[in-house]
C-alpha atoms as a PDB file:
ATOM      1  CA  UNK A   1      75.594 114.686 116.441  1.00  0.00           C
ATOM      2  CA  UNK A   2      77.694 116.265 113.569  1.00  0.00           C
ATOM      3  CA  UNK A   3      75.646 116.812 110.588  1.00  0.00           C
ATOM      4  CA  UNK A   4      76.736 115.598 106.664  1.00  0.00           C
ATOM      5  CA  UNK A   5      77.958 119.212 106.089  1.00  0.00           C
ATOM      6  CA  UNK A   6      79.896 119.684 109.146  1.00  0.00           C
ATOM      7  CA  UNK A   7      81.357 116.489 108.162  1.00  0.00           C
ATOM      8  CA  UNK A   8      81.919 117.803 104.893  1.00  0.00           C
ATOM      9  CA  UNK A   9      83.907 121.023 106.276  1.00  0.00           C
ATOM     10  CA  UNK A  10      85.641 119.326 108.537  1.00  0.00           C
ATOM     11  CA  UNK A  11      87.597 116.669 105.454  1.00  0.00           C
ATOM     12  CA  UNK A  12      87.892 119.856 103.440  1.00  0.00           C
ATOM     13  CA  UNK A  13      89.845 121.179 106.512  1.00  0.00           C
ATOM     14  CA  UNK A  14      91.867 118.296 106.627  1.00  0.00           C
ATOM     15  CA  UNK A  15      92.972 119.340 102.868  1.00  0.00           C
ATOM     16  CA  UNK A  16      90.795 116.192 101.151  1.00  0.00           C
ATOM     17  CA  UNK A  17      88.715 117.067  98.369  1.00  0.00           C
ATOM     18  CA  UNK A  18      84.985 116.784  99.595  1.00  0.00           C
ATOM     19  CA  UNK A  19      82.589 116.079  96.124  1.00  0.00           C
ATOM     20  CA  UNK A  20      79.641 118.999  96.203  1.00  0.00           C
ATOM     21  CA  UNK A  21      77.002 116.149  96.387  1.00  0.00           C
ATOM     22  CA  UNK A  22      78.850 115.565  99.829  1.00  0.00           C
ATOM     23  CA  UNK A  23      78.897 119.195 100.720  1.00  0.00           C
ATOM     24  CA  UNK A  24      75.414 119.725 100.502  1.00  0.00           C
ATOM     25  CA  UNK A  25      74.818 117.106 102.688  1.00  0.00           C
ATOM     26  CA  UNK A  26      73.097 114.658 100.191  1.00  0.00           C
ATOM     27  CA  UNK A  27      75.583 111.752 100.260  1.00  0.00           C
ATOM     28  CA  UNK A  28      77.360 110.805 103.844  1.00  0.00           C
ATOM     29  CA  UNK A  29      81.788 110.405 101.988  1.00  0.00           C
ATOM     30  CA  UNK A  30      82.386 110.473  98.546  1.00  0.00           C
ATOM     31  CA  UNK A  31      85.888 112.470  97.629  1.00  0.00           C
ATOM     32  CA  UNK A  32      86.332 114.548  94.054  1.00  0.00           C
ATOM     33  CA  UNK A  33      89.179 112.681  92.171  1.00  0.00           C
ATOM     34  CA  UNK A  34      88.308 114.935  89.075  1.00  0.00           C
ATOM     35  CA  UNK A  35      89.031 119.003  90.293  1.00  0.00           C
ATOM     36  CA  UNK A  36      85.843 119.379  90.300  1.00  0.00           C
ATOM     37  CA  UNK A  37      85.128 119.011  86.949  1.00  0.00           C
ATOM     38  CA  UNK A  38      81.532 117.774  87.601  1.00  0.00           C
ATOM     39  CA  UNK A  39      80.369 117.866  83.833  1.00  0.00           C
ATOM     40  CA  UNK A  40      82.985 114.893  83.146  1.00  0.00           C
ATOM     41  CA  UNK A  41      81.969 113.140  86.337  1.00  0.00           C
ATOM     42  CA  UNK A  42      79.827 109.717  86.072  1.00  0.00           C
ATOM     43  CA  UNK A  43      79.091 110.420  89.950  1.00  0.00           C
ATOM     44  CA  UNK A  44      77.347 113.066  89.151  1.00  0.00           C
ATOM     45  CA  UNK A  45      75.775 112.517  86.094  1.00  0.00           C
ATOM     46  CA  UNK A  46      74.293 109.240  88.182  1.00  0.00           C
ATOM     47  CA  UNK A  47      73.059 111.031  91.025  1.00  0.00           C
ATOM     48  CA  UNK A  48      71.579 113.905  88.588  1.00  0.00           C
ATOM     49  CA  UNK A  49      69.397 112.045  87.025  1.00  0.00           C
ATOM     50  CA  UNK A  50      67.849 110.196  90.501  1.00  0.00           C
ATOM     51  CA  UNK A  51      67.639 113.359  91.774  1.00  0.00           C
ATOM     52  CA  UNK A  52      65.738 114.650  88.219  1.00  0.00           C
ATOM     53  CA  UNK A  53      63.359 110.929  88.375  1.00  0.00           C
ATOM     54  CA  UNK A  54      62.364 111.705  91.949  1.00  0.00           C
ATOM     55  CA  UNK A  55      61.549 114.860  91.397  1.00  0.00           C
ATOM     56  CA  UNK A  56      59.499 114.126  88.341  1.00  0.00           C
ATOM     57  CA  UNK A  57      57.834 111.054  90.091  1.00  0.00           C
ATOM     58  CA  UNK A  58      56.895 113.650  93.348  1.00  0.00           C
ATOM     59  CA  UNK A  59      55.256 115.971  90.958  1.00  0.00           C
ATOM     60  CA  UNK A  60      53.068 113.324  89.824  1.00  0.00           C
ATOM     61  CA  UNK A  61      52.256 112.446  92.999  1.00  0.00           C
ATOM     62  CA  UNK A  62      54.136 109.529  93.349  1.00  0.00           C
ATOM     63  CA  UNK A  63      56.386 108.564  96.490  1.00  0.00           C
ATOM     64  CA  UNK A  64      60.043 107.162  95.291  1.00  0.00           C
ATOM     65  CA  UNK A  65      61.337 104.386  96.230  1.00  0.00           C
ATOM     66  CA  UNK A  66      64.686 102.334  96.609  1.00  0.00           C
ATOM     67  CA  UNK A  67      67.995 103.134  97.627  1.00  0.00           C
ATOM     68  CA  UNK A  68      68.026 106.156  95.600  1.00  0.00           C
ATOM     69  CA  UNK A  69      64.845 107.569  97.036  1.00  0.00           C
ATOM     70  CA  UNK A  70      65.734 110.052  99.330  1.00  0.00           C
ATOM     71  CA  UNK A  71      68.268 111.772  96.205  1.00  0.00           C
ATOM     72  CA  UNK A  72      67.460 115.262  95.776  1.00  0.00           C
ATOM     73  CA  UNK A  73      69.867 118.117  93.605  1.00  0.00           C
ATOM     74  CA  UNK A  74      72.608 119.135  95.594  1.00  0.00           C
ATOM     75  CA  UNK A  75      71.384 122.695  94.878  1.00  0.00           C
ATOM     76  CA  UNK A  76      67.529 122.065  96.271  1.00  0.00           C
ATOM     77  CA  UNK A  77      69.654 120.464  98.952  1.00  0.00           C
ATOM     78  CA  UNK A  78      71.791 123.713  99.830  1.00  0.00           C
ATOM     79  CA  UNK A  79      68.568 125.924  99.275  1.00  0.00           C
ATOM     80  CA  UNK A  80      67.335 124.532 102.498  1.00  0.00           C
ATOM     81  CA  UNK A  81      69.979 126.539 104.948  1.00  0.00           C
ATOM     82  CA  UNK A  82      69.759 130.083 105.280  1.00  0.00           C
ATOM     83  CA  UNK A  83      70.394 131.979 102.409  1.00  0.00           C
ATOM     84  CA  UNK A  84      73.852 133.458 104.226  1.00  0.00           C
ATOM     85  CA  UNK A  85      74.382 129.835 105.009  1.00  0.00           C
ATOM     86  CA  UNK A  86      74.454 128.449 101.376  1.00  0.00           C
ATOM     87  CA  UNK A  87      78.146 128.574  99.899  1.00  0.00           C
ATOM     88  CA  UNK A  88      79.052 129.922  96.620  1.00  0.00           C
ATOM     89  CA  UNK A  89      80.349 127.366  94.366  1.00  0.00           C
ATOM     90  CA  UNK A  90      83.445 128.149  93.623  1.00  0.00           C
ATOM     91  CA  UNK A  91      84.063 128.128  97.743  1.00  0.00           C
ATOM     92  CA  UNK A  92      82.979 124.345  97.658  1.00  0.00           C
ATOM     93  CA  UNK A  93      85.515 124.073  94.919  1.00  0.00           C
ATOM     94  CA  UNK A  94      88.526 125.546  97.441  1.00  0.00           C
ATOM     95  CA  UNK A  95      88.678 128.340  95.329  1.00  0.00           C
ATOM     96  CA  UNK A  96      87.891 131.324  97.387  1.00  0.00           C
ATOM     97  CA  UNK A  97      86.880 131.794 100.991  1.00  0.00           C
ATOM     98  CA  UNK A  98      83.498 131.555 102.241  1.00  0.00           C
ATOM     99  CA  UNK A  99      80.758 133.798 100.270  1.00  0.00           C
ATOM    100  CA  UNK A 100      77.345 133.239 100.509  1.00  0.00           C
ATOM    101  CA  UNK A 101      75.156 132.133  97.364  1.00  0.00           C
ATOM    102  CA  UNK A 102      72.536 135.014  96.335  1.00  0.00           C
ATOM    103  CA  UNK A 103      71.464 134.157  92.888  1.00  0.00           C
ATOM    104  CA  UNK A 104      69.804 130.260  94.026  1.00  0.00           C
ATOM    105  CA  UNK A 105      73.012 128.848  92.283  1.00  0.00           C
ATOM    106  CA  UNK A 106      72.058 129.486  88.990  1.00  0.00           C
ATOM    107  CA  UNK A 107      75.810 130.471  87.788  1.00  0.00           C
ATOM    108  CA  UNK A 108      75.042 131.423  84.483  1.00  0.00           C
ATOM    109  CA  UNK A 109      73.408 134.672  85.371  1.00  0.00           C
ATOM    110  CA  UNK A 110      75.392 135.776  88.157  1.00  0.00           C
ATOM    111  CA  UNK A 111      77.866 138.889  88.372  1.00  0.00           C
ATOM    112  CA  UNK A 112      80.132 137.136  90.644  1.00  0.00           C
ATOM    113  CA  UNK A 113      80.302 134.147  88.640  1.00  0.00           C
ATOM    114  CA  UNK A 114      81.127 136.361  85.462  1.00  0.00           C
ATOM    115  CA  UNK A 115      83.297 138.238  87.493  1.00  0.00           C
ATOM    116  CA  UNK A 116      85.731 135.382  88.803  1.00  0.00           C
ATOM    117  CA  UNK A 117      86.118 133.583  85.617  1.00  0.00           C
ATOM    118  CA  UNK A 118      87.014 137.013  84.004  1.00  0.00           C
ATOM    119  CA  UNK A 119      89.700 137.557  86.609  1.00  0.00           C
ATOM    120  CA  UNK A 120      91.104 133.925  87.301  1.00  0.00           C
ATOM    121  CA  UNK A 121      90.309 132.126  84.337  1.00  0.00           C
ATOM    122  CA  UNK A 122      89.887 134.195  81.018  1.00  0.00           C
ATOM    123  CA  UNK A 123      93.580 135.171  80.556  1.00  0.00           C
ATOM    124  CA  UNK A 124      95.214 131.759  82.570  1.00  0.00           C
ATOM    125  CA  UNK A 125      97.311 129.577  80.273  1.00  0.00           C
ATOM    126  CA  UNK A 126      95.562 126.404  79.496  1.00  0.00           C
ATOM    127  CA  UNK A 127      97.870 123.596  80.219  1.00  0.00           C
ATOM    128  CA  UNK A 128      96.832 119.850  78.551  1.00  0.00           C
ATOM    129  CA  UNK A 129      96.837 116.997  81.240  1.00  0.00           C
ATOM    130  CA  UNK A 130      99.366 115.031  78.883  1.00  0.00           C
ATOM    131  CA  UNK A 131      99.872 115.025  75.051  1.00  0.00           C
ATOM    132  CA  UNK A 132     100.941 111.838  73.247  1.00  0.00           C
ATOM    133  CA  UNK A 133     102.078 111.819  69.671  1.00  0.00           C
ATOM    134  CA  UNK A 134     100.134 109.933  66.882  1.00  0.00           C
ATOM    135  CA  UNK A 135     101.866 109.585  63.857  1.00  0.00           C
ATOM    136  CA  UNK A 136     104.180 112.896  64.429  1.00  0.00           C
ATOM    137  CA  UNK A 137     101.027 115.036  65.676  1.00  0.00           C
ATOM    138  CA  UNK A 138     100.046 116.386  69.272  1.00  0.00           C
ATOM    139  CA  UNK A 139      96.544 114.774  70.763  1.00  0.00           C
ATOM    140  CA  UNK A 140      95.986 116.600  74.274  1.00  0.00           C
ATOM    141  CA  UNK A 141      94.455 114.312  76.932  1.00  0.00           C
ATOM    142  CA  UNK A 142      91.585 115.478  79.020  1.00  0.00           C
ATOM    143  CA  UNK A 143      90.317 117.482  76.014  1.00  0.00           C
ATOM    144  CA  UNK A 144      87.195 116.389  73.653  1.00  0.00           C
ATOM    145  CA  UNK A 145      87.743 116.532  70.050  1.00  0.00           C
ATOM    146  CA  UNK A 146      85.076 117.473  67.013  1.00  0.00           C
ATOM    147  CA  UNK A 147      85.373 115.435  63.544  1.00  0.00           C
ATOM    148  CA  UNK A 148      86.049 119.362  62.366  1.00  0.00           C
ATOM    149  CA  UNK A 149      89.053 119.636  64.003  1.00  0.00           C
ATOM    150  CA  UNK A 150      88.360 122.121  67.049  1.00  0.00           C
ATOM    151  CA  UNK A 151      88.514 121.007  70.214  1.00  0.00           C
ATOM    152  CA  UNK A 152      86.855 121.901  73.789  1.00  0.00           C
ATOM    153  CA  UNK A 153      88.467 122.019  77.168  1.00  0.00           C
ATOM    154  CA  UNK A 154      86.139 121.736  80.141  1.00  0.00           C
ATOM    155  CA  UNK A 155      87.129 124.396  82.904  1.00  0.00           C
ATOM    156  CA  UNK A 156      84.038 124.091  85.415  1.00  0.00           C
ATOM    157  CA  UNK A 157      80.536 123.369  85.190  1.00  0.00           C
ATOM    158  CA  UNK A 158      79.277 124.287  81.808  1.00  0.00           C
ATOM    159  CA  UNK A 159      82.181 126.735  81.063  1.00  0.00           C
ATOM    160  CA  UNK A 160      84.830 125.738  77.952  1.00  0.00           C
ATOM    161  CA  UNK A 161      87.557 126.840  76.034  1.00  0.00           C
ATOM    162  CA  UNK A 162      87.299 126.361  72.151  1.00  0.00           C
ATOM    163  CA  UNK A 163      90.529 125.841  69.718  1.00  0.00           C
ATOM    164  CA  UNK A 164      91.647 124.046  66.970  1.00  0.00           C
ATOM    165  CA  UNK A 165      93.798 121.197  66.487  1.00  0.00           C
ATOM    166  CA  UNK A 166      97.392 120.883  65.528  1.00  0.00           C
ATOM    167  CA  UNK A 167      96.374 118.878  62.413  1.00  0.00           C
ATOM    168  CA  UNK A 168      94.926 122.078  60.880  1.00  0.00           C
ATOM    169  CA  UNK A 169      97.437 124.465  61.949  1.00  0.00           C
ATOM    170  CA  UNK A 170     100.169 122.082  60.598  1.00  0.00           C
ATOM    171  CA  UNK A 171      97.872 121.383  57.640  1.00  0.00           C
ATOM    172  CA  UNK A 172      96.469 124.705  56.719  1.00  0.00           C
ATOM    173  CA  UNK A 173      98.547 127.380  58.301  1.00  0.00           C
ATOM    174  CA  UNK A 174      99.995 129.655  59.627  1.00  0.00           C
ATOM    175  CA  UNK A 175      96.965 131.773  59.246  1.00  0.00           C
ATOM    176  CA  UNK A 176      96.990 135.914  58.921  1.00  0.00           C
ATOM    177  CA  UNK A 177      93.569 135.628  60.872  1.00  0.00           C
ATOM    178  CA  UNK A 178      91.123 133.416  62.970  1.00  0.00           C
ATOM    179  CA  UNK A 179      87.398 135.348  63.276  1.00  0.00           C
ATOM    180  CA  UNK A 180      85.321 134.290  65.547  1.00  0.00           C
ATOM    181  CA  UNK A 181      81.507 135.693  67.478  1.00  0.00           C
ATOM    182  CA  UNK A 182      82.669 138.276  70.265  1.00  0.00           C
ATOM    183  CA  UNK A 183      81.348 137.931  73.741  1.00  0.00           C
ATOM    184  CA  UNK A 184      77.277 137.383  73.717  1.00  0.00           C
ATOM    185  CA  UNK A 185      77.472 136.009  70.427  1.00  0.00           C
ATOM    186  CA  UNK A 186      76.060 132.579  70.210  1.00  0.00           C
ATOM    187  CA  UNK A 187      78.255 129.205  68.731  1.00  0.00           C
ATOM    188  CA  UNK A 188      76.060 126.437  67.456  1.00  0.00           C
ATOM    189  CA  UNK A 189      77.341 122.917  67.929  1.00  0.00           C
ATOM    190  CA  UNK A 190      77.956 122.175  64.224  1.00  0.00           C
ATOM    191  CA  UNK A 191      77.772 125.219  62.264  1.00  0.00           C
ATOM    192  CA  UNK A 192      80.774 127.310  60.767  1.00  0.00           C
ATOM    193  CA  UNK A 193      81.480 129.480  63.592  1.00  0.00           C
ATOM    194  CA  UNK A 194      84.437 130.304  63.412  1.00  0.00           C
ATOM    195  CA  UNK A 195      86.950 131.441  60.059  1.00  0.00           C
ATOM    196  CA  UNK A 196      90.478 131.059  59.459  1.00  0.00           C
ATOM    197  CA  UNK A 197      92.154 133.357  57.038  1.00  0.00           C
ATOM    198  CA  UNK A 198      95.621 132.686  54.777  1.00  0.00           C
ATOM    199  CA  UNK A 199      95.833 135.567  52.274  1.00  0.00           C
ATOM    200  CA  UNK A 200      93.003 135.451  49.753  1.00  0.00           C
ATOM    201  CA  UNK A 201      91.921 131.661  51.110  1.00  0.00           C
ATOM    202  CA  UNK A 202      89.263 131.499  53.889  1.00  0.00           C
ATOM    203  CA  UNK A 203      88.413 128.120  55.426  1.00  0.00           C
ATOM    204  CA  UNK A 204      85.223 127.544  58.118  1.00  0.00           C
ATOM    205  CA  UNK A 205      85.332 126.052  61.367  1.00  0.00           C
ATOM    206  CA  UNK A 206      82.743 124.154  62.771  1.00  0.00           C
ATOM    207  CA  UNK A 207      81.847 124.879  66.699  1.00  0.00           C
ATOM    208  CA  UNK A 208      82.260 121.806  68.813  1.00  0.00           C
ATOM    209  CA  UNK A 209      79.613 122.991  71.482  1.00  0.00           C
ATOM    210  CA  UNK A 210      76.727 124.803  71.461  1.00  0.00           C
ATOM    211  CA  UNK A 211      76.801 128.079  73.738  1.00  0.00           C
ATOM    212  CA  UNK A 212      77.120 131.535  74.308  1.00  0.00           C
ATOM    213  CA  UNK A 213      80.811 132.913  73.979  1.00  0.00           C
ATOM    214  CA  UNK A 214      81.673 134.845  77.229  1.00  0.00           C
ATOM    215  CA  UNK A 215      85.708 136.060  76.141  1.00  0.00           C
ATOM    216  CA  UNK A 216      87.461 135.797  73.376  1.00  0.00           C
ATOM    217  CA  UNK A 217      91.512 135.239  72.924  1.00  0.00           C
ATOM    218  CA  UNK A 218      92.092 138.940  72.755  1.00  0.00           C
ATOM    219  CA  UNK A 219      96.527 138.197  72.350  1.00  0.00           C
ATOM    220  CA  UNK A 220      95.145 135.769  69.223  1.00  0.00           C
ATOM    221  CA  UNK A 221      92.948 138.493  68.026  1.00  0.00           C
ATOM    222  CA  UNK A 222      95.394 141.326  67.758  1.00  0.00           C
ATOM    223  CA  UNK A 223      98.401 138.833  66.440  1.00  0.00           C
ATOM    224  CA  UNK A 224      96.067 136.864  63.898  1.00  0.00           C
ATOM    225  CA  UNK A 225      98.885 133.897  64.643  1.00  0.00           C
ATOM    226  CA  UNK A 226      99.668 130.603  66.573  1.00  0.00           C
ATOM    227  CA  UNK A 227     102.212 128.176  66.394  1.00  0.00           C
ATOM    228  CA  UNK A 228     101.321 124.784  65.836  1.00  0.00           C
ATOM    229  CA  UNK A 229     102.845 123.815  69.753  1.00  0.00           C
ATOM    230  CA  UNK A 230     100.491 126.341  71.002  1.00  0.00           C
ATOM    231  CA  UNK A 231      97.330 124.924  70.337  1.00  0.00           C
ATOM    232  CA  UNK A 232      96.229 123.337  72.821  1.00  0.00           C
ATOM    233  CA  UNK A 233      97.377 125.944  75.328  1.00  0.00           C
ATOM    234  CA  UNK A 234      97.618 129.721  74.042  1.00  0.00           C
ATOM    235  CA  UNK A 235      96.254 128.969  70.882  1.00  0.00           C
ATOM    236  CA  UNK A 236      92.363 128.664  72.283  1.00  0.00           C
ATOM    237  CA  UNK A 237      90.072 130.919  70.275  1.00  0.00           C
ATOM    238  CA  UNK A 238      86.873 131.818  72.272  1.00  0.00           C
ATOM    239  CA  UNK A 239      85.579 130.955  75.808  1.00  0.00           C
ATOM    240  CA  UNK A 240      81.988 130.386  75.540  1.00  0.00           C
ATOM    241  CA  UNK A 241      79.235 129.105  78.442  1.00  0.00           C
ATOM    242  CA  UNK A 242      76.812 125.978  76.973  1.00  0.00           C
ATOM    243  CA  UNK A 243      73.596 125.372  78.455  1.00  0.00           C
ATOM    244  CA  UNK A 244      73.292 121.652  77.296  1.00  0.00           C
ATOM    245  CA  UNK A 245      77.305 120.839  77.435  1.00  0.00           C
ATOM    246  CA  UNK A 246      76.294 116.716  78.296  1.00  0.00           C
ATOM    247  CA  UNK A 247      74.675 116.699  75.285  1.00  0.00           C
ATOM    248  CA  UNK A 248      77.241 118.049  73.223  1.00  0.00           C
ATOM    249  CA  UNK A 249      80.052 116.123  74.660  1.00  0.00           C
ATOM    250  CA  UNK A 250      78.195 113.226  73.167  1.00  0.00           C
ATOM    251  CA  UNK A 251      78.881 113.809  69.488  1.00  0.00           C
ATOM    252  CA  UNK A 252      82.630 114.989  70.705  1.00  0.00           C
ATOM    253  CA  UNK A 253      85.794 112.486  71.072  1.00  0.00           C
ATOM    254  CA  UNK A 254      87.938 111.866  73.703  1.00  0.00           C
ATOM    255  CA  UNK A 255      91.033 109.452  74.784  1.00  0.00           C
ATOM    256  CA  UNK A 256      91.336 106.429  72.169  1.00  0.00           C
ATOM    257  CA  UNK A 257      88.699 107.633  70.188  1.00  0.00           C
ATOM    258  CA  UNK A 258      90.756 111.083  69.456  1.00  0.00           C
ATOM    259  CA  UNK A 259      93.332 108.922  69.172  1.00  0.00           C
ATOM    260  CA  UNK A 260      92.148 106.507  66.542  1.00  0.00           C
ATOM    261  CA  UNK A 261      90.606 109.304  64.546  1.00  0.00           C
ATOM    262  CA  UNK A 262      93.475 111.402  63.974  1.00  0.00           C
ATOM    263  CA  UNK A 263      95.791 108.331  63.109  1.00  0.00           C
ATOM    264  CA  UNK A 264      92.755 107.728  60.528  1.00  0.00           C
ATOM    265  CA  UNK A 265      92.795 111.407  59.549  1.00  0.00           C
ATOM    266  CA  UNK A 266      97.323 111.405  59.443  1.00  0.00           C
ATOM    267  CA  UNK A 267      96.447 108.108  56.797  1.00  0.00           C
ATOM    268  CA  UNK A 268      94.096 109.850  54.738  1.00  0.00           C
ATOM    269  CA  UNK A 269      96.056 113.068  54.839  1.00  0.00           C
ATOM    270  CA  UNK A 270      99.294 110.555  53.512  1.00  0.00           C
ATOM    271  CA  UNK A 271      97.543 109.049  51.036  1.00  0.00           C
ATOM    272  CA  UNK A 272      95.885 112.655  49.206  1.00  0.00           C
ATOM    273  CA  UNK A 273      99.887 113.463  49.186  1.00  0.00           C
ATOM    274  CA  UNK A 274     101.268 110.853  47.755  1.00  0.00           C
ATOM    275  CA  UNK A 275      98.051 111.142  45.079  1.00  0.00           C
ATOM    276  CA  UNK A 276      98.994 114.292  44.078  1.00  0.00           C
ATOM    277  CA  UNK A 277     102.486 114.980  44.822  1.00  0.00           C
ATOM    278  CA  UNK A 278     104.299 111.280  44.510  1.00  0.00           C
ATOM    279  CA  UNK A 279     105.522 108.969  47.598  1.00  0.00           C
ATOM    280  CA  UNK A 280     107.025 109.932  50.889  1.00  0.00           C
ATOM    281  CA  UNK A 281     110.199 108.995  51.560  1.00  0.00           C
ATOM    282  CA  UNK A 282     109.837 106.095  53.478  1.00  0.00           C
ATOM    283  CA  UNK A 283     112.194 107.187  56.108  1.00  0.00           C
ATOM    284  CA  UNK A 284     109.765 106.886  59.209  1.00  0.00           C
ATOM    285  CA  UNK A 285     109.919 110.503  59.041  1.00  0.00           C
ATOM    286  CA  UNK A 286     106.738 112.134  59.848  1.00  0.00           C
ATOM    287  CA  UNK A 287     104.788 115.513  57.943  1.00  0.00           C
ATOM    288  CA  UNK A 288     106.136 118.909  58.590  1.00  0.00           C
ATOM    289  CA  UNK A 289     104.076 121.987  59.125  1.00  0.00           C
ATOM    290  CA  UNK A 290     102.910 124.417  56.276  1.00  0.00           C
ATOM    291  CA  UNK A 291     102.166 121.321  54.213  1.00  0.00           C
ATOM    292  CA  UNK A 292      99.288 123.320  51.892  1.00  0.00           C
ATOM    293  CA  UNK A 293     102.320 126.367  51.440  1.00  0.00           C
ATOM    294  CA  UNK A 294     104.431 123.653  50.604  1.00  0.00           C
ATOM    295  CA  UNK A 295     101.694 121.921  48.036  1.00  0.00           C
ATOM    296  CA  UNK A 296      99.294 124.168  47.298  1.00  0.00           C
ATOM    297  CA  UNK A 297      98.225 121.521  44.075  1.00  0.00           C
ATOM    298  CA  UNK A 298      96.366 119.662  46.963  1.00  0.00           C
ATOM    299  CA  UNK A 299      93.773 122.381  46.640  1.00  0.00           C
ATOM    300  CA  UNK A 300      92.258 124.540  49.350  1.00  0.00           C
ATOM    301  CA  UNK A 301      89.119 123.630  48.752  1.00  0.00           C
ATOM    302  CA  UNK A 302      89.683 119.863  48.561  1.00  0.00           C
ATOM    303  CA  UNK A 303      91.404 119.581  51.980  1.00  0.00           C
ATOM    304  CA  UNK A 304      88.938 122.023  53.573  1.00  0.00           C
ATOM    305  CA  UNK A 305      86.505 119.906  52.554  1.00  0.00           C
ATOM    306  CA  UNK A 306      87.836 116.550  53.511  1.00  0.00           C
ATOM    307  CA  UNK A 307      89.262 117.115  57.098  1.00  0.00           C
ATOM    308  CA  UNK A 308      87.217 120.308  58.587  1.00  0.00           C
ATOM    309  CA  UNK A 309      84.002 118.656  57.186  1.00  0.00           C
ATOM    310  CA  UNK A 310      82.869 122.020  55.606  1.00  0.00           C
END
């Protein structure tokens, strides 16, 4: 009789997308609609926590029961083959060809791991699923936005890429330089991480995640620039690893809720303008870029303060 994993090799075979819960041989068909993106999957934030109640009820003794009973981790799942039998991660994601897991799946603190997302990831263009226009500026789909203004793209597991929006680019740019912690440096979800630099002004950045950074944006570095269209793609400033990403992504924003903020943030940003510097033309035109080079009486301070909530 074939087993759930040969079942599972045998749909990846026929080019389907097997989900790693169905890999490992702990559900019978469920397909991965998401590219593997697990940390934005409800599948697999369900089956986590079963898998995390029955193993808390066993160590008290306790026998689960229910349909959800026999729901163990996908990784205590795979540690039951032989170690040359357990597949690296990225080969359930159809990334590579088969290698053999030696580190008990714990990613974080394995060479190979490291060493892939240096080479395939790291320097890779990061393309937005779709951007739609609110009010004349970009909100990228698929990413989660921070009331600060910086953003996070989810690449795999608990890996991101860290930016900021176009709102401050267009808003407080172009900037001579954007600091942030080099590689092994920590980001706290929060604090003012990150600075951006405009001749003698200086303006924080508050980190949208919690982590440790593993590469930083060395082309962004050296040029100490990005164009407003770039940034959501080359424009990302660090890449760091979180260790609690699901509970980060809960104080974060995305799909109508970006959306609703940054219309609420365009309004505000309107209204401080017309305070200071008189009415907009009432065109239906929308706000160009270098708006504080173009009215610096709206005070750095004041719109640091206001929109990157710092």
């Amino acid at each position: 009789m074939e087993t759930r994993i040969e079942t599972a090799q045998r749909s990846k075979s026929s080019n389907r997308f097997p989900c790693i819960w169905m890999q490992a041989g702990v559900v019978s068909k469920k397909l991965c609609r998401l590219h593997y993106e697990c940390t934005a999957c409800r599948y697999d934030r369900v089956l986590q926590r079963a898998a995390d109640s029955n193993l808390r009820l066993k160590a008290q003794g306790v026998k689960p029961t229910g349909k959800r009973a026999a729901i163990v981790s996908w990784r205590e799942k795979l540690k039951e083959q032989p170690q040359w039998k357990r597949p690296c991660l990225h080969h359930m994601k159809q990334r590579i060809d088969f290698r053999a897991c030696i580190n008990d799946y714990s990613c974080s603190d394995c060479d190979f791991d490291q060493y892939f997302n240096d080479q395939f990831t790291v320097f890779a263009t990061v393309n937005p699923v779709d951007l739609i226009e609110v009010d004349g500026f970009k909100v990228p789909q698929g990413y989660y936005l921070h009331r600060g203004h910086s953003w996070i793209k989810i690449e795999e597991e608990n890996a991101v890429r860290v930016g900021l929006d176009e709102f401050t680019l267009r808003l407080l740019g172009p900037f001579d330089t954007i600091d942030a912690p080099l590689i092994g440096k920590t980001l706290q979800q929060g604090r003012p991480d990150i600075t951006l630099r405009r001749g003698d002004k200086s303006a924080r950045l508050l980190s949208p995640v919690s982590g440790v950074v593993t590469a930083c944006n060395i082309g962004l570095r050296q040029q100490g620039k990005v164009e407003s269209r770039d940034a959501y793609a080359e424009g990302w400033i660090v890449r760091a690893h979180s260790n609690d990403l699901r509970r980060d992504m809960k104080k974060l924003m995305i799909g109508d809720e970006s959306t609703s903020f940054l219309r609420s943030e365009v309004r505000q940003l309107t209204a401080v303008i017309e305070e200071t510097a008189g009415p907009l033309a009432a065109d239906g035109g929308h706000l160009g870029d270098d708006l504080y080079g173009k009215l610096p009486q709206l005070g750095w301070n004041r719109l640091t303060s206001m929109f990157l909530r710092c």
